[in-house]
N, C-alpha and C. Protein backbone atom coordinates (compact mmCIF):
# COMPACT_ATOMS: atom_id res chain seq x y z
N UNK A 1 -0.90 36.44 -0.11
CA UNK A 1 -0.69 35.59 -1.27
C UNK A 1 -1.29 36.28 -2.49
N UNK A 2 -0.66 35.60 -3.69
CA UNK A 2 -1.20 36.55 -4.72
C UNK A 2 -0.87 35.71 -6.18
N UNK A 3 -2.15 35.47 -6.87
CA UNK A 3 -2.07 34.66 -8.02
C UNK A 3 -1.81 35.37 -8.94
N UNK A 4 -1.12 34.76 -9.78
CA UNK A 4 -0.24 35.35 -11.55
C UNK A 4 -1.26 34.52 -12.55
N UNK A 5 -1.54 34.76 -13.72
CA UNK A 5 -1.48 34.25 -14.59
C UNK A 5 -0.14 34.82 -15.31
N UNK A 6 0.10 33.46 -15.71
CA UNK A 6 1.77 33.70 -16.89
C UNK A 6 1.53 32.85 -18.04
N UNK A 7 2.66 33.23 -18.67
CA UNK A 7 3.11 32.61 -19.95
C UNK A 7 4.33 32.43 -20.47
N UNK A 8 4.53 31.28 -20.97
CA UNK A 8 6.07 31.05 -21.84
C UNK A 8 6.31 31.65 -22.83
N UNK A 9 7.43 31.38 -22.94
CA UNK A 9 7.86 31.73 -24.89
C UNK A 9 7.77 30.82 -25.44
N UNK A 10 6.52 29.55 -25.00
CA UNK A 10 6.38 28.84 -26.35
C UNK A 10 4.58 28.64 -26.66
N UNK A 11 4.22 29.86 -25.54
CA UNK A 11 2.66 29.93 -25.34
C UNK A 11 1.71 29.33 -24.72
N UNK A 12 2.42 28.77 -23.61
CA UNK A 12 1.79 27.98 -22.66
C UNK A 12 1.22 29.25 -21.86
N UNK A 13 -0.31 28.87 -21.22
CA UNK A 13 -0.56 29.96 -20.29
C UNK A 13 -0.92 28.69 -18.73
N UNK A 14 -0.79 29.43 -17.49
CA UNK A 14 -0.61 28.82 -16.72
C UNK A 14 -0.77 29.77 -15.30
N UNK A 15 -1.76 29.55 -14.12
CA UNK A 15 -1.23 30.60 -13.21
C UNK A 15 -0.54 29.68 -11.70
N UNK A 16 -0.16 30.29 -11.19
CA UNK A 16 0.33 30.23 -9.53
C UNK A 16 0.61 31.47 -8.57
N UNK A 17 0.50 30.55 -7.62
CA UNK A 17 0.08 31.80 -6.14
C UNK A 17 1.68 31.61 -5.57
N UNK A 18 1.84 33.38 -5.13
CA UNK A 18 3.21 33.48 -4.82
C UNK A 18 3.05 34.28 -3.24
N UNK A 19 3.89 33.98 -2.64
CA UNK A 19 3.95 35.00 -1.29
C UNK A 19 3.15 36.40 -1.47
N UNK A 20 4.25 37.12 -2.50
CA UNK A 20 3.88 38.97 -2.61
C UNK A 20 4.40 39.13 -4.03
N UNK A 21 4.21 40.22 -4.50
CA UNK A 21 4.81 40.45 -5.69
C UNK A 21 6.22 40.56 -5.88
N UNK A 22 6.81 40.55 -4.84
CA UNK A 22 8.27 40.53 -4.89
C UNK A 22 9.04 39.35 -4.05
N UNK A 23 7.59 38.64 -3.75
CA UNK A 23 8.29 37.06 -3.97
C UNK A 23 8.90 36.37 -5.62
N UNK A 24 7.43 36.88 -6.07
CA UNK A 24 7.43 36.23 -7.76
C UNK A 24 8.71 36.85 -8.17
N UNK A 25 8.85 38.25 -7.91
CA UNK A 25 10.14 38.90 -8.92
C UNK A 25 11.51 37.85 -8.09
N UNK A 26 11.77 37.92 -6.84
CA UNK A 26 12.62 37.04 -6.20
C UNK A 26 12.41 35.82 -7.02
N UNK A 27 11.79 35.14 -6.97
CA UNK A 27 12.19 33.92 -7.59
C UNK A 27 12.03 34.14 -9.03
N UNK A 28 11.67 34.74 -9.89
CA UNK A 28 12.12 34.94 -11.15
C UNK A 28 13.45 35.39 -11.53
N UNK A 29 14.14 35.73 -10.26
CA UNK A 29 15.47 36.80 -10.80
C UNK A 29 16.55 35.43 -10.16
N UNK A 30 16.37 34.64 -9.42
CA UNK A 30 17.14 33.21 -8.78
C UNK A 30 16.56 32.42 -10.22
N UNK A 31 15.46 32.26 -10.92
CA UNK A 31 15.41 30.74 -12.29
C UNK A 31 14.26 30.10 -11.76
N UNK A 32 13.57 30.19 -10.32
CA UNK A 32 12.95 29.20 -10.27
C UNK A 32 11.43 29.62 -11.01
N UNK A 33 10.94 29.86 -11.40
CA UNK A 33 9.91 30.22 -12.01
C UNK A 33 9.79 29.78 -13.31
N UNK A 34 9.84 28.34 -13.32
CA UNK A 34 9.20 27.45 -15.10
C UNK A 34 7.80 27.60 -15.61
N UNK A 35 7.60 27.35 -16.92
CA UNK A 35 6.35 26.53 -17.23
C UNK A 35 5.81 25.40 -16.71
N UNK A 36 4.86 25.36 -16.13
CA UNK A 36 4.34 24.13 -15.58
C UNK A 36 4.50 22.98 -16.81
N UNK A 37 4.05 23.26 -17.76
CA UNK A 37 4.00 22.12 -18.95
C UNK A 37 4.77 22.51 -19.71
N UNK A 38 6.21 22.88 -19.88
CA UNK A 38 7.56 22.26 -20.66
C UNK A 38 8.18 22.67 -19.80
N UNK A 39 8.40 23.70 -18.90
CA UNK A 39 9.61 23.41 -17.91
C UNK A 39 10.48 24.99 -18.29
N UNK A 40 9.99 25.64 -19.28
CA UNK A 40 10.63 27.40 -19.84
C UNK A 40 10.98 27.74 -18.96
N UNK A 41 12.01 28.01 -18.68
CA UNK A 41 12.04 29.04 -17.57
C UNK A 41 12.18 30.64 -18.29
N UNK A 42 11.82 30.89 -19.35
CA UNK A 42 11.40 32.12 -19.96
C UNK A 42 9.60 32.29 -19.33
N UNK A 43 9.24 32.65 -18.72
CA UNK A 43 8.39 32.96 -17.99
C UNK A 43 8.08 34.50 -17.89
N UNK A 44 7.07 34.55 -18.26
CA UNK A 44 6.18 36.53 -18.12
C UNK A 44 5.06 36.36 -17.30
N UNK A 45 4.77 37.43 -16.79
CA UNK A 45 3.18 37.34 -16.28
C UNK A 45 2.39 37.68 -17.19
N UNK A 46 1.20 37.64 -17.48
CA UNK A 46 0.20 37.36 -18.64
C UNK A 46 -0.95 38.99 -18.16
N UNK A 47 -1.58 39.15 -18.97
CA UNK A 47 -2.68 39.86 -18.84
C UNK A 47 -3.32 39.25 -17.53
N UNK A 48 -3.87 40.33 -17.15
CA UNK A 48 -4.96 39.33 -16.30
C UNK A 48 -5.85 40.68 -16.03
N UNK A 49 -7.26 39.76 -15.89
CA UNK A 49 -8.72 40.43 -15.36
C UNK A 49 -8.66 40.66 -13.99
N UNK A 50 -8.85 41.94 -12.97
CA UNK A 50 -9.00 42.05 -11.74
C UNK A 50 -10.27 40.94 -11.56
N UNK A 51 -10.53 40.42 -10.27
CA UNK A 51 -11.25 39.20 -9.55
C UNK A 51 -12.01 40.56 -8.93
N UNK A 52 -13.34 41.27 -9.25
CA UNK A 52 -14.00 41.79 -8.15
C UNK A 52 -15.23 40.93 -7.53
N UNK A 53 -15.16 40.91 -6.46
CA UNK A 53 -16.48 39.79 -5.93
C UNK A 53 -18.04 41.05 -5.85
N UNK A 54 -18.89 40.36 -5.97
CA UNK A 54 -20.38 41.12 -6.53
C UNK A 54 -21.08 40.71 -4.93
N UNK A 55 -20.45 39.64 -4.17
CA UNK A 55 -21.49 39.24 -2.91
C UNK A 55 -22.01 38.01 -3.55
N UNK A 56 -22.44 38.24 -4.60
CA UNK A 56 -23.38 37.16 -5.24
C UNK A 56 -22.57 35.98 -5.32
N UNK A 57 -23.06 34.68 -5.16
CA UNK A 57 -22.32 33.13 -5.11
C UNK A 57 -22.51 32.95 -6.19
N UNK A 58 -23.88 33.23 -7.36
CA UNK A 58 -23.73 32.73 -8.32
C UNK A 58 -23.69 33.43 -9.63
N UNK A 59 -23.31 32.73 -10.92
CA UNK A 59 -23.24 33.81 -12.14
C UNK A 59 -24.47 34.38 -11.85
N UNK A 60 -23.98 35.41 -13.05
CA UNK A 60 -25.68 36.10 -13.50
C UNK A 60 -26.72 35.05 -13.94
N UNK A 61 -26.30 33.72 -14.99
CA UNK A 61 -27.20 33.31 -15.09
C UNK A 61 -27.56 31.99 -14.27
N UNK A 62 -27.33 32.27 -13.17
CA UNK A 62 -27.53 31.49 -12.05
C UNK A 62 -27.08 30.09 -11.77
N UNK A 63 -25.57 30.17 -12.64
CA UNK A 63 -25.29 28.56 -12.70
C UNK A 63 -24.19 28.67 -11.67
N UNK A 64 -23.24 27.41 -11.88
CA UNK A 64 -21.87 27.78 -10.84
C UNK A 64 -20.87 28.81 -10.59
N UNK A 65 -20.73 28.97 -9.56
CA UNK A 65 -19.77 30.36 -9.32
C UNK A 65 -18.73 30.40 -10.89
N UNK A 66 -18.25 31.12 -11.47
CA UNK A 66 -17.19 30.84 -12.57
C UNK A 66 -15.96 30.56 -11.75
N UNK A 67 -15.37 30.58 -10.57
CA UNK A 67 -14.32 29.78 -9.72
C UNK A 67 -14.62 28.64 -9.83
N UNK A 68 -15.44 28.32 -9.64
CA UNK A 68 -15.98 26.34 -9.77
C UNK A 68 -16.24 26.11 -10.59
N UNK A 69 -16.26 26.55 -12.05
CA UNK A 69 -16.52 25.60 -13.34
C UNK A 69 -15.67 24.93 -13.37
N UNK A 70 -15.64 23.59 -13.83
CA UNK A 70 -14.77 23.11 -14.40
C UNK A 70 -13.89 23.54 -15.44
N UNK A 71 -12.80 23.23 -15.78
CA UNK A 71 -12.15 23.71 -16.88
C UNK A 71 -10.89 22.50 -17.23
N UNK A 72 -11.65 21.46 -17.79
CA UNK A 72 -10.98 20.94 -18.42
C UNK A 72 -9.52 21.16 -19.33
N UNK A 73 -8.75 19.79 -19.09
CA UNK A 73 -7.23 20.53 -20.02
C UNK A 73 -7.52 19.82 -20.84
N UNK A 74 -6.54 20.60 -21.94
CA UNK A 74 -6.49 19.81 -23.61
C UNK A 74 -5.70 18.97 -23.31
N UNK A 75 -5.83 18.23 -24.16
CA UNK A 75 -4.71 16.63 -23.94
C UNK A 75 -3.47 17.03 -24.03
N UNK A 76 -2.88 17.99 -24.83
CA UNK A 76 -1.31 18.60 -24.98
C UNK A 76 -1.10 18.55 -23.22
N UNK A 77 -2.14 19.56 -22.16
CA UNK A 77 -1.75 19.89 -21.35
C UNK A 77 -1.63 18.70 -20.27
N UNK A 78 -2.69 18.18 -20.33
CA UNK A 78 -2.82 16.69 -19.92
C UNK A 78 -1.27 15.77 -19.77
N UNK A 79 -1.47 15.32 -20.99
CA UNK A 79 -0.12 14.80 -21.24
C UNK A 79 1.51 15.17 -20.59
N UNK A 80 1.58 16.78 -20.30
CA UNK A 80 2.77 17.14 -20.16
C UNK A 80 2.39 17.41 -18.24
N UNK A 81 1.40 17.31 -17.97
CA UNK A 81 1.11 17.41 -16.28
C UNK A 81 0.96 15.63 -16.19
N UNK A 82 0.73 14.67 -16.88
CA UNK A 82 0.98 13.49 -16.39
C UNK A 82 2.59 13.29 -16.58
N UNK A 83 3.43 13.41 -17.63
CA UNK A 83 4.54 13.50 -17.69
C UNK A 83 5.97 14.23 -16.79
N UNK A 84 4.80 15.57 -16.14
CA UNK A 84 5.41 16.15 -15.04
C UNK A 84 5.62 15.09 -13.73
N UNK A 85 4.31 14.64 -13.72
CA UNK A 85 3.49 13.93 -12.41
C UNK A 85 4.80 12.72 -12.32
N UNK A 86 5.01 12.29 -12.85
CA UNK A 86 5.53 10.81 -12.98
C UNK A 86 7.12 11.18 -13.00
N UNK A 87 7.60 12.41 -13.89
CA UNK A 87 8.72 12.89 -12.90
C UNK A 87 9.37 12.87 -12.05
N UNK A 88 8.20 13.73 -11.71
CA UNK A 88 8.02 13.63 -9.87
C UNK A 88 8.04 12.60 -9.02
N UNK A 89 7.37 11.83 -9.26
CA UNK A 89 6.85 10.80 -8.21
C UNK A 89 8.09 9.33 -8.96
N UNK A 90 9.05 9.91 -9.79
CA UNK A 90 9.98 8.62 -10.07
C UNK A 90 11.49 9.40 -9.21
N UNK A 91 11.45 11.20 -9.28
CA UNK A 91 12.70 10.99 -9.45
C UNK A 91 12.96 12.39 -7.97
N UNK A 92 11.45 12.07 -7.12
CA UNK A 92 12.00 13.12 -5.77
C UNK A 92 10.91 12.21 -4.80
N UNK A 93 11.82 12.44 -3.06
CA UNK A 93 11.11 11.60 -2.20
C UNK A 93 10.21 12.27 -1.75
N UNK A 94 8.95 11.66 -1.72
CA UNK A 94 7.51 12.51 -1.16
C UNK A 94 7.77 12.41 0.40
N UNK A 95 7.37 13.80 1.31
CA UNK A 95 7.85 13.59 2.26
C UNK A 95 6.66 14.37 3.09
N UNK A 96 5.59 14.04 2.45
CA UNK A 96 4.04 14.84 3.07
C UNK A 96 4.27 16.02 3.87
N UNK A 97 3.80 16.14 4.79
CA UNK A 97 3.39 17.13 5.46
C UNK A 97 4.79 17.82 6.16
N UNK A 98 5.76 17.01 6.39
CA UNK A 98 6.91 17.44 6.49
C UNK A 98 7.79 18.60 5.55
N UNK A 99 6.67 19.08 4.37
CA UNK A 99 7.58 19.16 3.15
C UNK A 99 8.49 20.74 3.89
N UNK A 100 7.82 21.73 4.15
CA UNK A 100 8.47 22.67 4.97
C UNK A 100 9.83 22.58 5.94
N UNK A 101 9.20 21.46 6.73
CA UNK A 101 11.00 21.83 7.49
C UNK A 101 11.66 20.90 6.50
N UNK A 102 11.42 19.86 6.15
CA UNK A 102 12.75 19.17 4.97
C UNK A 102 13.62 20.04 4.42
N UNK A 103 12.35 20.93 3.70
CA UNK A 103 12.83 21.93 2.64
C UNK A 103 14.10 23.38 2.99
N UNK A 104 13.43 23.75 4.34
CA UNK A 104 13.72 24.63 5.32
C UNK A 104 15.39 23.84 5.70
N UNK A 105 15.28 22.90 6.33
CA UNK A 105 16.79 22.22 6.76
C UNK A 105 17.74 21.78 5.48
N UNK A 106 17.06 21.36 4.32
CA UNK A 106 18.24 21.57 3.12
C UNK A 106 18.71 23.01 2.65
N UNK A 107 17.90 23.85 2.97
CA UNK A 107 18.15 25.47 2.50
C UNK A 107 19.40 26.06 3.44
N UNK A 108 18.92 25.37 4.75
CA UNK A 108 20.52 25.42 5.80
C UNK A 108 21.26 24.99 6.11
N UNK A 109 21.21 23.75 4.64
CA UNK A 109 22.52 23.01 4.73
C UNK A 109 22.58 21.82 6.32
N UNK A 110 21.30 21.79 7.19
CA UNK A 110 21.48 20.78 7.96
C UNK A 110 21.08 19.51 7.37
N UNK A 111 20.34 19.58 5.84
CA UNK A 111 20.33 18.14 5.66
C UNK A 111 21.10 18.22 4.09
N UNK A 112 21.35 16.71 4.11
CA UNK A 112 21.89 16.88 1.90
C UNK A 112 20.81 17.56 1.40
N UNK A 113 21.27 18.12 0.23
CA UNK A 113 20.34 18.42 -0.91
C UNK A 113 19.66 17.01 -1.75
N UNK A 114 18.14 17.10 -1.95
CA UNK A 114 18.00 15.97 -2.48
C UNK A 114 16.96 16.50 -3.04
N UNK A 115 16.05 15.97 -4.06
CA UNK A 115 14.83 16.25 -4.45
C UNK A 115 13.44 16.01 -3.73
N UNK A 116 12.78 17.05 -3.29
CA UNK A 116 11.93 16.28 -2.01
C UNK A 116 10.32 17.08 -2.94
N UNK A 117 9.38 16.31 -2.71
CA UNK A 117 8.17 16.67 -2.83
C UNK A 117 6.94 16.79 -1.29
N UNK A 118 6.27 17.37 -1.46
CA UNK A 118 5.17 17.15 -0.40
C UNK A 118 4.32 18.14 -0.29
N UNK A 119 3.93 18.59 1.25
CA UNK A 119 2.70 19.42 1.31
C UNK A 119 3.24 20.36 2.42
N UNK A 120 2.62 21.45 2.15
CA UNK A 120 2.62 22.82 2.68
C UNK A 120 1.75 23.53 2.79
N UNK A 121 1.16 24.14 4.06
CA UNK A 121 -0.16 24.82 4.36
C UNK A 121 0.44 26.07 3.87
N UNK A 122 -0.17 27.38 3.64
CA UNK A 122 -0.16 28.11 3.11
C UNK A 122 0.58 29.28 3.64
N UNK A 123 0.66 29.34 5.09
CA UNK A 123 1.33 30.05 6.10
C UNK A 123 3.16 29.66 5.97
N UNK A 124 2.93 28.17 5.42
CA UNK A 124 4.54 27.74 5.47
C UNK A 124 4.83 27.50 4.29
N UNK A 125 4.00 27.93 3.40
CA UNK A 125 4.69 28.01 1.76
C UNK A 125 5.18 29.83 1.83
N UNK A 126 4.50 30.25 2.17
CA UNK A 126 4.68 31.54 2.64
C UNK A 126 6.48 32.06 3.04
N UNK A 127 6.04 31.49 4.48
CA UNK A 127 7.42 31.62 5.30
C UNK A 127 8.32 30.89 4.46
N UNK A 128 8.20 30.30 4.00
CA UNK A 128 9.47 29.61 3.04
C UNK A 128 9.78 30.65 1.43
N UNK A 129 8.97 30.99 1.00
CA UNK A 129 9.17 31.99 -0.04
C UNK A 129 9.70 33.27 0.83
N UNK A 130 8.83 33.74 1.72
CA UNK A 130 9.57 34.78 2.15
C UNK A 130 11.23 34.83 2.72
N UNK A 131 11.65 33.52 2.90
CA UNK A 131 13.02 33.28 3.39
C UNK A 131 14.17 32.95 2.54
N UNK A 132 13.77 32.86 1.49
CA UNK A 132 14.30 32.96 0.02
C UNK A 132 14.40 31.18 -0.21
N UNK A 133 13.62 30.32 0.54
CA UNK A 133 13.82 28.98 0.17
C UNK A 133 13.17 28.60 -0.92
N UNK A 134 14.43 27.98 -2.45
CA UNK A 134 13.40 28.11 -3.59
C UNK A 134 12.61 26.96 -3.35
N UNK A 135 11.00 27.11 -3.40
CA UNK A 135 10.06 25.96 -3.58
C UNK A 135 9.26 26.48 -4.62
N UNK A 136 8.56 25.58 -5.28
CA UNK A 136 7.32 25.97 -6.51
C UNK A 136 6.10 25.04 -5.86
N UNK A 137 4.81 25.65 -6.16
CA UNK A 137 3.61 24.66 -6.08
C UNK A 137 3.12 23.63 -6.79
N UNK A 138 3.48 22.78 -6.85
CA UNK A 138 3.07 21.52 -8.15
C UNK A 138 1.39 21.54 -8.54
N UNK A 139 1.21 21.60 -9.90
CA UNK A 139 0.06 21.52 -10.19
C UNK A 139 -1.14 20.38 -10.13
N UNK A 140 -0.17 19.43 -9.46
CA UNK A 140 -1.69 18.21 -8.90
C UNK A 140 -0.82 17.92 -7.25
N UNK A 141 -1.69 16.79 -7.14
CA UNK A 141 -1.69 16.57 -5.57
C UNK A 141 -1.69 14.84 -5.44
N UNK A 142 -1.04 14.67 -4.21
CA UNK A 142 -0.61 13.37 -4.02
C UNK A 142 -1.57 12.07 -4.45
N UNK A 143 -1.08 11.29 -5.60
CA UNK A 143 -2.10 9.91 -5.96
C UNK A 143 -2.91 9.59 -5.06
N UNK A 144 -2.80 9.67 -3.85
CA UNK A 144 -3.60 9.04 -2.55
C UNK A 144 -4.71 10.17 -2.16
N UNK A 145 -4.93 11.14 -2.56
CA UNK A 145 -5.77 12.38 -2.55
C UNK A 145 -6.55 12.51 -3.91
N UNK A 146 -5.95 12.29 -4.76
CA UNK A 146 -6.79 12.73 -6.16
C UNK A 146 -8.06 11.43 -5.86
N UNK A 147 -8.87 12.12 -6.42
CA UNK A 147 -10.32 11.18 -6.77
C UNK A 147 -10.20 10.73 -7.89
């Protein structure tokens, strides 16, 4: 697996984890690769800082790992991930833990095409990118999970 930071053409920055690097190009060259918060499908990958780990758990100045800070969104972003959220949850059937084979059996045409949401361990978001089944990772997680 392998995280992007990207960006739109309207300056949204945003990252997600893809199979391989030529998952991301695969699904960039099929459309599926939007802005999380407007939906661009003009999409780049962004600069990004290599992640080297030091051993050490904590910053230098001994506070939380910088993976675990918090990082609050601006309300723009807020707004357009609740607006996503509600999308979602008005206009595709959540189908939990199932979301893999659902997804997997509409890709082969054994079930209709329909809009389906749910969950996927990481091994079967995987196998599903690697099989060319388009799925994306949604940026929150089921109402019944969020705190």
């Amino acid at each position: 697996m392998i995280k992007y930071s990207l960006k739109c053409d309207k300056g949204h920055a945003f990252e997600s984890w893809f199979g391989s690097a030529s998952a991301y190009d695969s699904l960039k060259l099929a459309g599926h690769v939007t802005c999380v918060l407007c939906g661009s499908g003009s999409v780049e990958k962004a600069i990004m800082a290599p992640r080297v780990s030091t051993g050490d758990t904590k910053s230098e100045d001994n506070q939380t790992p910088p993976a675990a800070a918090s990082n609050p969104l601006s309300p723009e972003a807020a707004k357009a991930l609740a607006t996503m959220r509600k999308n979602v949850e008005e206009n595709a059937t959540y189908v939990g833990g199932n979301f893999a084979k659902e997804a997997r059996a509409q890709f082969l045409g054994d079930e209709p095409d329909r809009p389906i949401w749910g969950e996927a361990n990481p091994e079967q978001a995987k196998s599903l990118i690697e099989d060319g089944v388009p799925v994306a990772p949604l940026p929150f997680v089921p109402t019944r999970k969020a705190n």
